[in-house]
C-alpha atoms as a PDB file:
ATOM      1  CA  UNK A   1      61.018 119.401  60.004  1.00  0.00           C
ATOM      2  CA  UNK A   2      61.659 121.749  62.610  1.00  0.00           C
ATOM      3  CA  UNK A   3      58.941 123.461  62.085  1.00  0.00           C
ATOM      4  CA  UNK A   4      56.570 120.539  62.795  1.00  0.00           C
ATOM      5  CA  UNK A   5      58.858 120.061  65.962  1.00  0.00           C
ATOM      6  CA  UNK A   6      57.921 123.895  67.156  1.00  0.00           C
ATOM      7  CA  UNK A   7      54.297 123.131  66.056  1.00  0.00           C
ATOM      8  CA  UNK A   8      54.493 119.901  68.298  1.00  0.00           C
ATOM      9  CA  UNK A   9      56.241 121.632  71.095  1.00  0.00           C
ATOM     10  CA  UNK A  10      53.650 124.771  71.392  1.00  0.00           C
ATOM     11  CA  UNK A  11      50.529 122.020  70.904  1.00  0.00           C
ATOM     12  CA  UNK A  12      52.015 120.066  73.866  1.00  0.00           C
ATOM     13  CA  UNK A  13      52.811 123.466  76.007  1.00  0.00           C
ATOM     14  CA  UNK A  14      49.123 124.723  75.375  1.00  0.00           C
ATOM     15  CA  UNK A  15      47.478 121.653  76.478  1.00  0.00           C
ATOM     16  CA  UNK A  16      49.476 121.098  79.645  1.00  0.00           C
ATOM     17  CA  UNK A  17      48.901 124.545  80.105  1.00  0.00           C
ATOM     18  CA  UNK A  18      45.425 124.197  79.226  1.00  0.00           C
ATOM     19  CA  UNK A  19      44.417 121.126  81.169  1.00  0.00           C
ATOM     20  CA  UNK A  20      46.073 122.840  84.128  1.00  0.00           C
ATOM     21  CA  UNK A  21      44.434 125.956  84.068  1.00  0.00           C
ATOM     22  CA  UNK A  22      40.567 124.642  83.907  1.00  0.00           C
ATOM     23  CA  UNK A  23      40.358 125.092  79.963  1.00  0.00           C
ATOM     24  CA  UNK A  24      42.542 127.759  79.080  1.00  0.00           C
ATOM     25  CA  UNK A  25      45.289 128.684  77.303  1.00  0.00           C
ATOM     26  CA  UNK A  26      48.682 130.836  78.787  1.00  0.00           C
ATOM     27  CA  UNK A  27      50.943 132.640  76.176  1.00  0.00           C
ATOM     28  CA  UNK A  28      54.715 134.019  76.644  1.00  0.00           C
ATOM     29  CA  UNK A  29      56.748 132.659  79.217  1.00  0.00           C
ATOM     30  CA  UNK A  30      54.644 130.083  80.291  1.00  0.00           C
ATOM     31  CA  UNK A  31      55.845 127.179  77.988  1.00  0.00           C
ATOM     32  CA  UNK A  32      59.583 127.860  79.104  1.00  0.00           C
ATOM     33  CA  UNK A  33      60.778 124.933  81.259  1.00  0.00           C
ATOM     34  CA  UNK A  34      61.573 125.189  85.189  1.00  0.00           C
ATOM     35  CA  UNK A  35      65.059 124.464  84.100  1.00  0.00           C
ATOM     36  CA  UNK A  36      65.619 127.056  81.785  1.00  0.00           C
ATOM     37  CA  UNK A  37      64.040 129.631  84.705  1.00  0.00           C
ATOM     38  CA  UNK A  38      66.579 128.454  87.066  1.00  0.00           C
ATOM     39  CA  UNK A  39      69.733 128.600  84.449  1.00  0.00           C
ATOM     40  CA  UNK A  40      68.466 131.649  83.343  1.00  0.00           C
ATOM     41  CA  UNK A  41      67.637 133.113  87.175  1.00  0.00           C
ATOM     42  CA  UNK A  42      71.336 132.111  87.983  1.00  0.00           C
ATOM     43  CA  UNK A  43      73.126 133.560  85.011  1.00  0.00           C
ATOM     44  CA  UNK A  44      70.861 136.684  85.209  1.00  0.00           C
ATOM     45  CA  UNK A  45      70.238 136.673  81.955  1.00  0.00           C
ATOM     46  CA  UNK A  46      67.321 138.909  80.125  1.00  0.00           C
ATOM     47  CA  UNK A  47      65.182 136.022  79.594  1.00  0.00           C
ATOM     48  CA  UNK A  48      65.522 136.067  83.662  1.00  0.00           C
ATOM     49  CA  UNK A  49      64.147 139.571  83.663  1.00  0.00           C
ATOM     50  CA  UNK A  50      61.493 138.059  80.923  1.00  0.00           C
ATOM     51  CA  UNK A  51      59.863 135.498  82.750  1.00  0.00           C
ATOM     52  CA  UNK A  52      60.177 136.971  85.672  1.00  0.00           C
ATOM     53  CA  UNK A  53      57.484 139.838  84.657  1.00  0.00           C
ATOM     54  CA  UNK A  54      55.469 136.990  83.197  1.00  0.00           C
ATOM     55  CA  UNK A  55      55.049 135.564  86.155  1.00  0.00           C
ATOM     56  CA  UNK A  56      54.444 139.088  88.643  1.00  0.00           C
ATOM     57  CA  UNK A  57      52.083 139.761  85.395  1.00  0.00           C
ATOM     58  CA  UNK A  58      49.678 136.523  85.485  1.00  0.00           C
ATOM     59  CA  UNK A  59      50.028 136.771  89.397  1.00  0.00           C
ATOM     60  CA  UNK A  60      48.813 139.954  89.306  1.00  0.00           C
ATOM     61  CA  UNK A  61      46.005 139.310  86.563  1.00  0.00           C
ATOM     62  CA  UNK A  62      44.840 136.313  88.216  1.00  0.00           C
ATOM     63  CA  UNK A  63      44.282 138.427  91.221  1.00  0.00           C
ATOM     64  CA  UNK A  64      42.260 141.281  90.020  1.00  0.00           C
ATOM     65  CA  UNK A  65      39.775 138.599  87.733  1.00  0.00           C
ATOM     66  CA  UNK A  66      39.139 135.962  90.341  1.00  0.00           C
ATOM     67  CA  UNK A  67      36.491 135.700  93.317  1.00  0.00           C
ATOM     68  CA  UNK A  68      38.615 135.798  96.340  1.00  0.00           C
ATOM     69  CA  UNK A  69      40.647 137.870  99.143  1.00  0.00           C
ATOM     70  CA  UNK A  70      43.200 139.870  97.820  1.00  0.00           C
ATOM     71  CA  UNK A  71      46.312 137.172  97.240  1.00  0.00           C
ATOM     72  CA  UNK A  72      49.078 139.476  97.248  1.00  0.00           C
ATOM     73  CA  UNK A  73      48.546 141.419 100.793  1.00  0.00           C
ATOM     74  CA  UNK A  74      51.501 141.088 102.536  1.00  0.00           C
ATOM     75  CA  UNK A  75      53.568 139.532  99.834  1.00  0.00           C
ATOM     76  CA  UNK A  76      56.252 141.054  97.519  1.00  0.00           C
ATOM     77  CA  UNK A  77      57.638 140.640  93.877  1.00  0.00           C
ATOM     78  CA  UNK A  78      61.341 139.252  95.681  1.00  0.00           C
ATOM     79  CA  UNK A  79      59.538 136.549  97.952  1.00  0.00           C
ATOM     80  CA  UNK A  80      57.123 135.695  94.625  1.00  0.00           C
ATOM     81  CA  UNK A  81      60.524 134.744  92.838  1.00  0.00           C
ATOM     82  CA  UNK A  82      62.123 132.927  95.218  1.00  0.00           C
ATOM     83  CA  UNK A  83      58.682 130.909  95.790  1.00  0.00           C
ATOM     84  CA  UNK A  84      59.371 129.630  91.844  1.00  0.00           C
ATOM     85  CA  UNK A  85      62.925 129.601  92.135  1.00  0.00           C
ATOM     86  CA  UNK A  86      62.585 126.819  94.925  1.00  0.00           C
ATOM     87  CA  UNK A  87      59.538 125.276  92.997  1.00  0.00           C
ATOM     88  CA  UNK A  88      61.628 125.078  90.219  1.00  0.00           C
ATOM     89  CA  UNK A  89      65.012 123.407  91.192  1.00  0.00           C
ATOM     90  CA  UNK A  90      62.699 120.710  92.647  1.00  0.00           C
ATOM     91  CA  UNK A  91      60.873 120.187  89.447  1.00  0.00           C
ATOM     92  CA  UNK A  92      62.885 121.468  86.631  1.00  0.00           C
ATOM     93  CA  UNK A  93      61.031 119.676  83.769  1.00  0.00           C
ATOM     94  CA  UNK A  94      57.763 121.609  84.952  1.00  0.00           C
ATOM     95  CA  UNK A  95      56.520 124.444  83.013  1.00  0.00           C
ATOM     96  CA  UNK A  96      57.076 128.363  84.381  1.00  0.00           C
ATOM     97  CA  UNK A  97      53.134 128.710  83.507  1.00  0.00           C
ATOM     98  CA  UNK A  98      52.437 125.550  85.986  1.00  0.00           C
ATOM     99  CA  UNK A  99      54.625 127.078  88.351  1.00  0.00           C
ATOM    100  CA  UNK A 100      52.356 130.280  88.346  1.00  0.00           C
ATOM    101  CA  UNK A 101      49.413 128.334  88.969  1.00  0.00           C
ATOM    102  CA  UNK A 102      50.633 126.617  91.913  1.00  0.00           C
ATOM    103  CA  UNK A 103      52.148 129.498  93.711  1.00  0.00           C
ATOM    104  CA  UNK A 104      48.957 131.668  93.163  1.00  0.00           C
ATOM    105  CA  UNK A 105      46.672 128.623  94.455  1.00  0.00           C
ATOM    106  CA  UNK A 106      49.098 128.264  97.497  1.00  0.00           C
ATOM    107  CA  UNK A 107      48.645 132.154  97.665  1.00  0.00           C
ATOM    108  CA  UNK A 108      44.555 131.938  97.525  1.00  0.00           C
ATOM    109  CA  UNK A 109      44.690 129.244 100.136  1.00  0.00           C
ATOM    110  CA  UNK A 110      46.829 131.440 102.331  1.00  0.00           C
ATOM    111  CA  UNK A 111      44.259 134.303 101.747  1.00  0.00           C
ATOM    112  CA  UNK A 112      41.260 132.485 102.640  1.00  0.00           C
ATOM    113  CA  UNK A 113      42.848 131.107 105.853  1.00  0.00           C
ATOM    114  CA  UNK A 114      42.879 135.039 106.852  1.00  0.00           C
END
């Protein structure tokens, strides 16, 4: 039974995921909840330190393969994290992987406004 549940859970993660980032898939720390980020982000915990390089990781990726100014002039890794860590207390059942998304398309709008 519970592993149905985990097989339910990582179906539902990967098409939330999926549907949010046009048609494909995120691994790792993307299905973990905006709540657990900001438990984990207060307690400092390792997971913390986990999702934390997820997210500078797919920032970082998503920079290098897209079509567009360089996202991350003039930003830092500090800044980056407390960008989720507000998106996050205000929406704490969204996924860390849709959190990515929408700070790098706030950081591509910023970029083509330069």
């Amino acid at each position: 039974m519970i592993r149905a549940l985990v097989v339910a859970a990582i179906m539902l993660v990967a098409a939330s995921l999926e549907a949010s980032a046009q048609d494909r898939i995120i691994f790792g720390e993307a299905g973990t909840s905006c709540r657990t980020w900001t438990q984990a982000r207060q307690t400092k915990s390792r997971k913390a330190g986990l999702s934390a390089q997820w997210v500078a990781g797919y920032l970082s990726g998503s920079n290098v393969e897209a079509d567009h100014p360089d996202v991350l002039v003039g930003t830092d890794f500090d800044g980056l994290m407390a960008w989720i860590d507000n998106y996050c207390r205000a929406n704490p059942l969204d996924l860390v992987g849709t959190a990515a998304l929408k700070l790098f398309d706030e950081l591509k709008s910023r970029a083509q406004r330069r």
